[in-house]
Protein backbone atom coordinates (compact mmCIF):
# COMPACT_ATOMS: atom_id res chain seq x y z
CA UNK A 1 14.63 3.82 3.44
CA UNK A 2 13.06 2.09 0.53
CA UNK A 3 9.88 0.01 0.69
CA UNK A 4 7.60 -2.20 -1.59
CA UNK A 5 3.93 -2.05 -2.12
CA UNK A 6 2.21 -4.33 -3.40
CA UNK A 7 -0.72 -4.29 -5.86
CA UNK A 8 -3.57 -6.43 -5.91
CA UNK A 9 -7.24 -6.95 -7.66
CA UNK A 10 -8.73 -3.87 -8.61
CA UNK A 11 -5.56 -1.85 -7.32
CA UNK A 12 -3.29 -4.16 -10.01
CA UNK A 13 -5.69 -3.08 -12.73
CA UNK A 14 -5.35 0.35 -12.09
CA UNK A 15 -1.85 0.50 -11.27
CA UNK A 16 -1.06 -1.54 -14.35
CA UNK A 17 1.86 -3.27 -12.06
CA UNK A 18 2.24 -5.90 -9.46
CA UNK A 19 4.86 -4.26 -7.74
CA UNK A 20 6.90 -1.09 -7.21
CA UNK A 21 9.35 0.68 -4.65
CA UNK A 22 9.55 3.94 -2.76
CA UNK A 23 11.90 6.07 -1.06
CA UNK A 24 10.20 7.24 2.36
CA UNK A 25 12.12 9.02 5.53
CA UNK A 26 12.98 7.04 8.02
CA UNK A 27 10.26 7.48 10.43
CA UNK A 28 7.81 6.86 7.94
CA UNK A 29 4.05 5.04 9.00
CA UNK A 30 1.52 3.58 6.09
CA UNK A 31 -0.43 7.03 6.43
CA UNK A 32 3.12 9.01 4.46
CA UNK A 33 3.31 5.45 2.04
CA UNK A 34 -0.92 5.79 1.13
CA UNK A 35 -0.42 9.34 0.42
CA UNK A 36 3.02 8.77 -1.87
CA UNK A 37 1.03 6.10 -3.64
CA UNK A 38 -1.84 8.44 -3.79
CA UNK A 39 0.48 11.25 -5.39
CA UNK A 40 2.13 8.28 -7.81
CA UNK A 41 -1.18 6.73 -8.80
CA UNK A 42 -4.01 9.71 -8.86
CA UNK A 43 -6.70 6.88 -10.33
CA UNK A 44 -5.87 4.73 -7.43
CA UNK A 45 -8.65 5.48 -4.50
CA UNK A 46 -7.18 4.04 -1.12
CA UNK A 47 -10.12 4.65 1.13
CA UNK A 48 -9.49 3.43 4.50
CA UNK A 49 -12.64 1.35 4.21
CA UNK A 50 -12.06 -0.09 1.07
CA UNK A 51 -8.75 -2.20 1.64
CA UNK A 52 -6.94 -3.89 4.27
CA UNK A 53 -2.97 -3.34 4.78
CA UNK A 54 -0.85 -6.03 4.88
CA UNK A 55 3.30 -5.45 6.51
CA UNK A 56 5.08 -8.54 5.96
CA UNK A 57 2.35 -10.81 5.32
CA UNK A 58 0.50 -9.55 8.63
CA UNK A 59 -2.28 -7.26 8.58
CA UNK A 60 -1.67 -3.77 9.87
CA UNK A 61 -2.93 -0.49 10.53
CA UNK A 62 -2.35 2.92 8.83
CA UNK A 63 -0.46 4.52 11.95
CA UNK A 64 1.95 1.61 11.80
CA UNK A 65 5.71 2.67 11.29
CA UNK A 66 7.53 0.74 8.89
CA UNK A 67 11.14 -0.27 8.26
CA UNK A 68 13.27 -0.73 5.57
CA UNK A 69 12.78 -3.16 3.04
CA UNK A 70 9.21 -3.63 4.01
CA UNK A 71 6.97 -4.90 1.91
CA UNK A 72 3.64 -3.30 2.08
CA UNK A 73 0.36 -4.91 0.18
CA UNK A 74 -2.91 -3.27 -0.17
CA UNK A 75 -5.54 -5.84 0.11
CA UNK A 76 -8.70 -4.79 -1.90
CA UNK A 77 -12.30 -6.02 -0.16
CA UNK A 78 -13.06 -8.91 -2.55
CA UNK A 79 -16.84 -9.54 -2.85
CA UNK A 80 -18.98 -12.14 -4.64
CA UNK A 81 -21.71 -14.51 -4.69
């Protein structure tokens, strides 16, 4: 199945893209997506505390399973003052 994540903030900079797809098995959760992105993007640091997931424009949890054509968004903390 193919999904896309999303890139925002911080994780944009570093990615250098808004947007890119990945092939995953078909009983794929976020956990097997986080560590593919991980693998894709070694600068990228997905710490569970640092980011919120987002499934279809409703926030989710790493052990979530996902379908095709999701589209998956990392949602950096944003902070400020």
């Amino acid at each position: 199945m193919v999904v896309s994540v999303q890139f925002h903030g911080v994780h944009r900079t570093i990615t250098r893209v808004n947007e890119i797809e990945l092939s995953l098995s078909s009983n794929a959760r976020v956990t097997d997506l986080i560590a593919q992105v991980k693998a894709a993007y070694p600068d990228l640091h997905l710490s569970p505390n640092d980011f919120q997931i987002s499934i279809n424009d409703r926030i989710s949890t790493p052990e979530h399973p996902l379908g095709s054509n999701d589209t998956v968004a990392f949602l950096p903390h944003i902070g400020g003052g």
